[in-house]
PDB file of N, CA and C in Angstrom:
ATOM      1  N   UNK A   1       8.042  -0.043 -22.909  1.00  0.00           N
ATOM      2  CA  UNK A   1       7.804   0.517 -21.588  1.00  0.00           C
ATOM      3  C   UNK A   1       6.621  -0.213 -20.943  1.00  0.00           C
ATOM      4  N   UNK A   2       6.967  -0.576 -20.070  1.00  0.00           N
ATOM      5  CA  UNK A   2       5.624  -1.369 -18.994  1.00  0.00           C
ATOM      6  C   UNK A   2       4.871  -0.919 -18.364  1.00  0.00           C
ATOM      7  N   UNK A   3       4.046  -0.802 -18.219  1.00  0.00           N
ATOM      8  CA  UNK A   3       3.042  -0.080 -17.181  1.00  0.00           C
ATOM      9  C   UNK A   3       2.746  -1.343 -16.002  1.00  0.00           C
ATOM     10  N   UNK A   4       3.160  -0.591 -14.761  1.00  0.00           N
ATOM     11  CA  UNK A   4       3.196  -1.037 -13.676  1.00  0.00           C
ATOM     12  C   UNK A   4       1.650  -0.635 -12.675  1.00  0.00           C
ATOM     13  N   UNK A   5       0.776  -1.519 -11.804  1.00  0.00           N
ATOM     14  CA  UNK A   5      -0.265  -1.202 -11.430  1.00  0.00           C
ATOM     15  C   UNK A   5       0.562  -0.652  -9.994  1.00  0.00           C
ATOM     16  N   UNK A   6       0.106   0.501  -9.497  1.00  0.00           N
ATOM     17  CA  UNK A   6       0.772   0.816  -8.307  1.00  0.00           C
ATOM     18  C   UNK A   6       0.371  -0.088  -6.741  1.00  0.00           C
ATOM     19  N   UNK A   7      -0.584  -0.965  -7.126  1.00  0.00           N
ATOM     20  CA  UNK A   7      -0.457  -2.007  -5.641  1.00  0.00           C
ATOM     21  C   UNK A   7       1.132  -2.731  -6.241  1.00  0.00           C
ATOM     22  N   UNK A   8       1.313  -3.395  -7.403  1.00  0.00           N
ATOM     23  CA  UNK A   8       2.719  -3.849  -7.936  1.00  0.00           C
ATOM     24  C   UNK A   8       3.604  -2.788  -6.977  1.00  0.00           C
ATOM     25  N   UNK A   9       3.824  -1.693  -7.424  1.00  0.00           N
ATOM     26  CA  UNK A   9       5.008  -0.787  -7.157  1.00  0.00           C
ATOM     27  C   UNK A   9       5.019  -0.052  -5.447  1.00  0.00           C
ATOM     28  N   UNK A  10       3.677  -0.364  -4.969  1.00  0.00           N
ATOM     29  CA  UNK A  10       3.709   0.093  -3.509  1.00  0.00           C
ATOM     30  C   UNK A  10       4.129  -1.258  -2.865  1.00  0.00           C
ATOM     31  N   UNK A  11       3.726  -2.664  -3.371  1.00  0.00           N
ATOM     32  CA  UNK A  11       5.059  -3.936  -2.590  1.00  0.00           C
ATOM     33  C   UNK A  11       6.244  -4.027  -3.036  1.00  0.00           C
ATOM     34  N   UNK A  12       6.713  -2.968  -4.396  1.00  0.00           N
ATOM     35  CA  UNK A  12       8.304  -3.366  -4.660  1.00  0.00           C
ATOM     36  C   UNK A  12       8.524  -2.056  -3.360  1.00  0.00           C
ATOM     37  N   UNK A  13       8.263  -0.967  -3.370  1.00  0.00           N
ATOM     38  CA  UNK A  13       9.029  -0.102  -2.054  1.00  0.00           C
ATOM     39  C   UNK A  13       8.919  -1.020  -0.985  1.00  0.00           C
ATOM     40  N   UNK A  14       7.923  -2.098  -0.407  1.00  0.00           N
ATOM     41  CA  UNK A  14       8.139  -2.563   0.909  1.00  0.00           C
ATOM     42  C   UNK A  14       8.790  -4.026   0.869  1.00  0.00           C
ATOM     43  N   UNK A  15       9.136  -3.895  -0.513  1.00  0.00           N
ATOM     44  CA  UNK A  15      10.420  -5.212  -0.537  1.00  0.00           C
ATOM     45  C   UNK A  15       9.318  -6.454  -0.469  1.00  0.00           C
ATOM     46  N   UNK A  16       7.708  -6.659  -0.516  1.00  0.00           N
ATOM     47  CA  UNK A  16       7.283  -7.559  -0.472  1.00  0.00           C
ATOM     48  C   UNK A  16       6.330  -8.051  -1.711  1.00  0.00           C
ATOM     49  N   UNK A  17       6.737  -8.025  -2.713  1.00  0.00           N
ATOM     50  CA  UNK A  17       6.256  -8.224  -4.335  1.00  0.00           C
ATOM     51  C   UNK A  17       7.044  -9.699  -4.542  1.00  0.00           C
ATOM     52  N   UNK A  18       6.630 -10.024  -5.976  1.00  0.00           N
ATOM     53  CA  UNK A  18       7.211 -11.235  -6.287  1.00  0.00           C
ATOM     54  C   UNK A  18       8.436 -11.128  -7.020  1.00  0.00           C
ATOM     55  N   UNK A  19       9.562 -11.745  -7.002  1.00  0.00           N
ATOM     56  CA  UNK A  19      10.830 -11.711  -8.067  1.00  0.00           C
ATOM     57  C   UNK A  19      10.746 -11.414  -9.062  1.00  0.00           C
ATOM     58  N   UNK A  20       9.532 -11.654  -9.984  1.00  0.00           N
ATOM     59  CA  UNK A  20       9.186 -11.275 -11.401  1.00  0.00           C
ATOM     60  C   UNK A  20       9.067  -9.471 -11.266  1.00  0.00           C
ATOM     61  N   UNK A  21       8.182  -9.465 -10.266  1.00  0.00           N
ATOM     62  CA  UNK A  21       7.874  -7.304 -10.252  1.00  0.00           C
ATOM     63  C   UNK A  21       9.010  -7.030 -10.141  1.00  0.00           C
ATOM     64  N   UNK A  22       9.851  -7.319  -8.990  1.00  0.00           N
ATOM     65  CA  UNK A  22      11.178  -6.519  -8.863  1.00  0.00           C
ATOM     66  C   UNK A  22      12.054  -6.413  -9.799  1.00  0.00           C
ATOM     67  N   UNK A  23      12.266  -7.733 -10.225  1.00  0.00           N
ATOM     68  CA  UNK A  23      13.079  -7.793 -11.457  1.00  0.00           C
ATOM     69  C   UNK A  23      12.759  -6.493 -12.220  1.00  0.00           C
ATOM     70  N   UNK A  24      10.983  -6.737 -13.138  1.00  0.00           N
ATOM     71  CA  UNK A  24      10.745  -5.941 -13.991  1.00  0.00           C
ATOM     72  C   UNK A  24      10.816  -4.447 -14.104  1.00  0.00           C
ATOM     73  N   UNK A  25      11.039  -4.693 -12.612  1.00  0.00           N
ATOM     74  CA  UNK A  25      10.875  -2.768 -12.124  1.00  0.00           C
ATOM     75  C   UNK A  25      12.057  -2.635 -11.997  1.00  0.00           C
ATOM     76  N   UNK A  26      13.110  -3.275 -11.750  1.00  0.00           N
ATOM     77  CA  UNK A  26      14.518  -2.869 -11.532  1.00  0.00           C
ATOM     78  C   UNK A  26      15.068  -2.511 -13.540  1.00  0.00           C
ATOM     79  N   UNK A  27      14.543  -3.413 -13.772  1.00  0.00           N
ATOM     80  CA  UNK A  27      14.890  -3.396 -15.385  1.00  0.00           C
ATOM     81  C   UNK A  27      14.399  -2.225 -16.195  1.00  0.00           C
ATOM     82  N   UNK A  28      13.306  -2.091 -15.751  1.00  0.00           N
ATOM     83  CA  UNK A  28      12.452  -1.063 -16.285  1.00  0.00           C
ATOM     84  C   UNK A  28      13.304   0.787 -15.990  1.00  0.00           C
ATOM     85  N   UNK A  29      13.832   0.375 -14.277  1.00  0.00           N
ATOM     86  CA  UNK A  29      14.518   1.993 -14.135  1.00  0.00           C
ATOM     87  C   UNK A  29      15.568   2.014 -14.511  1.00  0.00           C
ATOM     88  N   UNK A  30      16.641   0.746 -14.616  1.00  0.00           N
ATOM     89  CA  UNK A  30      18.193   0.563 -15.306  1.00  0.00           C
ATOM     90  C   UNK A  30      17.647   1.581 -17.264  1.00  0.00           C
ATOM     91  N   UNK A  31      16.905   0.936 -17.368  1.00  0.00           N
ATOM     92  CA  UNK A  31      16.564   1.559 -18.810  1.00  0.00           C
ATOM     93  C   UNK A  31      15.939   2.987 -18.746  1.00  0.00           C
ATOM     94  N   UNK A  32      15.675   3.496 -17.717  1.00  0.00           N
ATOM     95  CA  UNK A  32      15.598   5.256 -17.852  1.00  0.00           C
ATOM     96  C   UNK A  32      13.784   5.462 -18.199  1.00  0.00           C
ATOM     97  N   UNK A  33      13.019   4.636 -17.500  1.00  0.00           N
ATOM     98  CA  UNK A  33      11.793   4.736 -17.779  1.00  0.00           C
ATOM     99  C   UNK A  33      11.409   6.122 -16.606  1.00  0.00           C
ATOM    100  N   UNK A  34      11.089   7.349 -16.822  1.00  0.00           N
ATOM    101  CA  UNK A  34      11.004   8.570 -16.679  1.00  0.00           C
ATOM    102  C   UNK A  34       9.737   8.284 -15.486  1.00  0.00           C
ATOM    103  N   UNK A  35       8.296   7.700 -16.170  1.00  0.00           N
ATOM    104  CA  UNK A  35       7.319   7.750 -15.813  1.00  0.00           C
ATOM    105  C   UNK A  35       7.567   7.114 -14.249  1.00  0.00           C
ATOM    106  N   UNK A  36       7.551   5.709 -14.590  1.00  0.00           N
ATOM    107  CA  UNK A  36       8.072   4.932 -13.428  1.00  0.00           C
ATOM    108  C   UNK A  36       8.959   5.814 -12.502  1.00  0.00           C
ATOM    109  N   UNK A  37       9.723   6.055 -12.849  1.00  0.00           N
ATOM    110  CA  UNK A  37      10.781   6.990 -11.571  1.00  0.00           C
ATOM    111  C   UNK A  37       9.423   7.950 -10.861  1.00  0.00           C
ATOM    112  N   UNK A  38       8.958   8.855 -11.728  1.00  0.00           N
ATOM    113  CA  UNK A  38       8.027   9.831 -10.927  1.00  0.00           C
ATOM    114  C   UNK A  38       7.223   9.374 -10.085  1.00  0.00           C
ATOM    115  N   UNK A  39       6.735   8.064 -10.851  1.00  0.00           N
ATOM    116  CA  UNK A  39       5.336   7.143  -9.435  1.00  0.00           C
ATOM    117  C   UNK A  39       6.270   6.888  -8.630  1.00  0.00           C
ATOM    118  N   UNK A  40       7.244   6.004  -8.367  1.00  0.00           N
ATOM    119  CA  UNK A  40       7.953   5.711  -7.351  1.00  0.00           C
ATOM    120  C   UNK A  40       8.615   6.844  -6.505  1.00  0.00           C
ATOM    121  N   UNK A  41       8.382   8.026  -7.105  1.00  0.00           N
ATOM    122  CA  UNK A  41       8.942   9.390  -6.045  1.00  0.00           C
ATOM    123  C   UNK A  41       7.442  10.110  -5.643  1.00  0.00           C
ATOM    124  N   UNK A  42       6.898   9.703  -6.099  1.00  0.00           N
ATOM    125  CA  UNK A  42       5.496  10.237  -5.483  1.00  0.00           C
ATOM    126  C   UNK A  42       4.832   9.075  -4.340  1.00  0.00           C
ATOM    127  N   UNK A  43       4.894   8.073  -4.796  1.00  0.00           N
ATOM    128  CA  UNK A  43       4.610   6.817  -3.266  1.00  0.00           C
ATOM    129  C   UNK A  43       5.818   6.855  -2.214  1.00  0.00           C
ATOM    130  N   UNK A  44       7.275   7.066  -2.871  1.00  0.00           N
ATOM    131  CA  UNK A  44       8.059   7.036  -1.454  1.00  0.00           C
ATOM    132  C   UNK A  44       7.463   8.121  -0.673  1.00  0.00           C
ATOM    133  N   UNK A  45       7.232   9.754  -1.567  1.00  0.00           N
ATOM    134  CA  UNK A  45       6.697  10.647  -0.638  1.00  0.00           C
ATOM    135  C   UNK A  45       5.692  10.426   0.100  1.00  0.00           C
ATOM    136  N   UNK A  46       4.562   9.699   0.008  1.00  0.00           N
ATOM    137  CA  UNK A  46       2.724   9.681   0.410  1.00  0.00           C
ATOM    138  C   UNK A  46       3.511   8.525   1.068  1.00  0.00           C
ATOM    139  N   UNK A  47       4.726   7.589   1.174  1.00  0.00           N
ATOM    140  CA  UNK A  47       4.530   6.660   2.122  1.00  0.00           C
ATOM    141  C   UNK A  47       5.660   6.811   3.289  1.00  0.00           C
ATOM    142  N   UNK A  48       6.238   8.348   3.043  1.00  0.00           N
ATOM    143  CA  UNK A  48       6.811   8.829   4.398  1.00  0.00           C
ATOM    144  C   UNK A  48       6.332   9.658   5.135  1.00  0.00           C
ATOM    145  N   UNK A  49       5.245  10.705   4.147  1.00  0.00           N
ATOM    146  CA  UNK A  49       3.963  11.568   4.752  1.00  0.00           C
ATOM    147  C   UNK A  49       2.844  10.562   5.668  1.00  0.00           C
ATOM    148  N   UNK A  50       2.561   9.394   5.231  1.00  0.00           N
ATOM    149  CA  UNK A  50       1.829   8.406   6.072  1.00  0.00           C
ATOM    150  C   UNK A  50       2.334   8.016   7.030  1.00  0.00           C
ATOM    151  N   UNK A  51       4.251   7.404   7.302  1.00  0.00           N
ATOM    152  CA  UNK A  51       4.530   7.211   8.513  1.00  0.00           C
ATOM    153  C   UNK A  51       4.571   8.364   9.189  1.00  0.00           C
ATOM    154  N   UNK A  52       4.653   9.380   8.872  1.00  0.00           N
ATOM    155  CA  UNK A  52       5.064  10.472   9.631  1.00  0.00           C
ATOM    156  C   UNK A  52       3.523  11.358  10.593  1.00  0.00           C
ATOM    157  N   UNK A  53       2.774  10.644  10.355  1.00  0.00           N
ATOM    158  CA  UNK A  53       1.223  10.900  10.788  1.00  0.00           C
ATOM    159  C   UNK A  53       0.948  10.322  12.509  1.00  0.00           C
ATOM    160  N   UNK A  54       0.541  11.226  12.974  1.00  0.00           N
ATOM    161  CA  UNK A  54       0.040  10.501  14.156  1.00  0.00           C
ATOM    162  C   UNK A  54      -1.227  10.206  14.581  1.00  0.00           C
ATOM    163  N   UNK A  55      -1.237   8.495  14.678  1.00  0.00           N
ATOM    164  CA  UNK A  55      -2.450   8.264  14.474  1.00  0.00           C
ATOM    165  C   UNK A  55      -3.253   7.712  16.024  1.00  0.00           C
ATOM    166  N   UNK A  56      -4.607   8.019  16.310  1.00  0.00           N
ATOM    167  CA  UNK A  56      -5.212   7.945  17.273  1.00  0.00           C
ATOM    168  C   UNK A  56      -6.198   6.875  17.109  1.00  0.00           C
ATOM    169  N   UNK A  57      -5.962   6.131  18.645  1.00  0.00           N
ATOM    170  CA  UNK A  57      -7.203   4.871  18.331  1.00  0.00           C
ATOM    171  C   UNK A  57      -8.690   5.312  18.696  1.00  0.00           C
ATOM    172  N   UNK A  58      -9.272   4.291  17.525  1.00  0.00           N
ATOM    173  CA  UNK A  58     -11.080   4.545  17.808  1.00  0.00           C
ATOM    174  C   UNK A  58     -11.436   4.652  19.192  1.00  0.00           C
ATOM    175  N   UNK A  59     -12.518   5.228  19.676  1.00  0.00           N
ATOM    176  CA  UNK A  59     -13.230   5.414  20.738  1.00  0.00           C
ATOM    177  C   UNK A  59     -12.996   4.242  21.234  1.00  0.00           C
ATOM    178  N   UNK A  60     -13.704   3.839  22.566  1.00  0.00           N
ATOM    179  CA  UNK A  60     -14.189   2.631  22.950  1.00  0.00           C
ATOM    180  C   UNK A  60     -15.507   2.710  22.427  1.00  0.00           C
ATOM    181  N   UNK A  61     -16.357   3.450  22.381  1.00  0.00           N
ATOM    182  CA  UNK A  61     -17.903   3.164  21.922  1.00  0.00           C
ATOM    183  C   UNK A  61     -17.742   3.151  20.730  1.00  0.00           C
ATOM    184  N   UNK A  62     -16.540   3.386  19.471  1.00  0.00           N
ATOM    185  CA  UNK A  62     -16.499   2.738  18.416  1.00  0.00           C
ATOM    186  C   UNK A  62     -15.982   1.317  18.313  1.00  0.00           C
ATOM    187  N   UNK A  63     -15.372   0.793  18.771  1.00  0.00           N
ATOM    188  CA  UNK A  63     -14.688  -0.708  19.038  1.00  0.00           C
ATOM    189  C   UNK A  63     -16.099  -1.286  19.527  1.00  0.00           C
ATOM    190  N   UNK A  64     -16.745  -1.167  20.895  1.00  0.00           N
ATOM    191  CA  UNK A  64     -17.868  -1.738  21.105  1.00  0.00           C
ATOM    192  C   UNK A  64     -18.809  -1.873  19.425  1.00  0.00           C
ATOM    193  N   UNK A  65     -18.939  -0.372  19.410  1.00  0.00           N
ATOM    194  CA  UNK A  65     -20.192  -0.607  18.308  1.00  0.00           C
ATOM    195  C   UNK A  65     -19.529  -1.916  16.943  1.00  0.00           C
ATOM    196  N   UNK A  66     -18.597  -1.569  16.562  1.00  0.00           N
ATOM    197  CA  UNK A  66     -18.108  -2.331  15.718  1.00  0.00           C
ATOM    198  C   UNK A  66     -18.287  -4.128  15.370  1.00  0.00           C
ATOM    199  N   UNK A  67     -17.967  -3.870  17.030  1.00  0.00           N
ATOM    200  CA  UNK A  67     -17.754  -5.462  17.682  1.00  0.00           C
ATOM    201  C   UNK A  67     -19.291  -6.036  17.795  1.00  0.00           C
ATOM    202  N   UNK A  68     -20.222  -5.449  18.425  1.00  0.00           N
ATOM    203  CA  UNK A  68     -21.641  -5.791  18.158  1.00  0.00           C
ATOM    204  C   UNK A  68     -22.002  -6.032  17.062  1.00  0.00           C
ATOM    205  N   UNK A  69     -21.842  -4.997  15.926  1.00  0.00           N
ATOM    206  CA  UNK A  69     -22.319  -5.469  14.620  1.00  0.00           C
ATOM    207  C   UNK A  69     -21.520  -6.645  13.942  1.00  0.00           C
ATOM    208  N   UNK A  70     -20.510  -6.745  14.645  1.00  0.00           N
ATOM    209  CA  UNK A  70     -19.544  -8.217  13.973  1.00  0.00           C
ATOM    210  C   UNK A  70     -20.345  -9.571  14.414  1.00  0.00           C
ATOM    211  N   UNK A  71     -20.345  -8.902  15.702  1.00  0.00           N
ATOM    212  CA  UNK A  71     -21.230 -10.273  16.360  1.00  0.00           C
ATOM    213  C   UNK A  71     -22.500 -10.558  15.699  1.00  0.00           C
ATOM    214  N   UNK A  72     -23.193  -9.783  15.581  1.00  0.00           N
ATOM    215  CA  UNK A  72     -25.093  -9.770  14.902  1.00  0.00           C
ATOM    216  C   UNK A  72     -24.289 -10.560  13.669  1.00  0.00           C
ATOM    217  N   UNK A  73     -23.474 -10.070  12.514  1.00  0.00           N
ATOM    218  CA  UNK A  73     -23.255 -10.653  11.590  1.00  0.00           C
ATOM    219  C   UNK A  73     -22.908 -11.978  11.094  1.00  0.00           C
ATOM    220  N   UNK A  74     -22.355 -12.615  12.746  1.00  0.00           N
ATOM    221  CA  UNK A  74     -22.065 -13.940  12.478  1.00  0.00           C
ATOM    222  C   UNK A  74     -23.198 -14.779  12.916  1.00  0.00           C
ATOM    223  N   UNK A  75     -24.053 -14.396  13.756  1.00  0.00           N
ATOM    224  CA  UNK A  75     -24.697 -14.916  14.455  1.00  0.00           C
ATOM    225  C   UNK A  75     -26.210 -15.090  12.954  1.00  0.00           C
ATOM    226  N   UNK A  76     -26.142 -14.220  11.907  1.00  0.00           N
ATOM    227  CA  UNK A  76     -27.051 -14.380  10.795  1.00  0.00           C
ATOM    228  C   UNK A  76     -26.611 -14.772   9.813  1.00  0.00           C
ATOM    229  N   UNK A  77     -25.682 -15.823   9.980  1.00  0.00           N
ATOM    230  CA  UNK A  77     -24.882 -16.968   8.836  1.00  0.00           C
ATOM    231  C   UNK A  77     -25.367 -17.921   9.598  1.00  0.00           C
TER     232      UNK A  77
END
């Protein structure tokens, strides 16, 4: 049984991992690995509860502030 790191298994749900993960993870659930099934039903859930969120943009006086301190930061390299 493999133990999969879940950044691995949160790019096999978005189809953007390498041929080797998918493979291993496809192989891994053909063989009835229990654990694996549950992480992958617990990230599809937290990653349809996340699209399903409505999200609001920063202030403008947060974008400003942000953007100032980006600037100071380059400007002290």
């Amino acid at each position: 049984m493999k133990k999969f790191k879940e950044e691995d298994l949160i790019l096999y749900l978005y189809k953007e991992c390498s041929p080797g993960i998918q493979q291993a993870v496809e192989e891994a659930l053909e063989e009835g690995d229990i654990e694996l099934t549950e992480k992958l039903s617990i990230l599809k859930r937290s990653i349809r509860q996340l699209d399903g969120l409505k999200l609001k943009s920063p202030s403008p006086l947060s974008v400003k502030t942000i953007m100032q301190h980006a600037r100071e930061a380059v400007r002290k390299k």
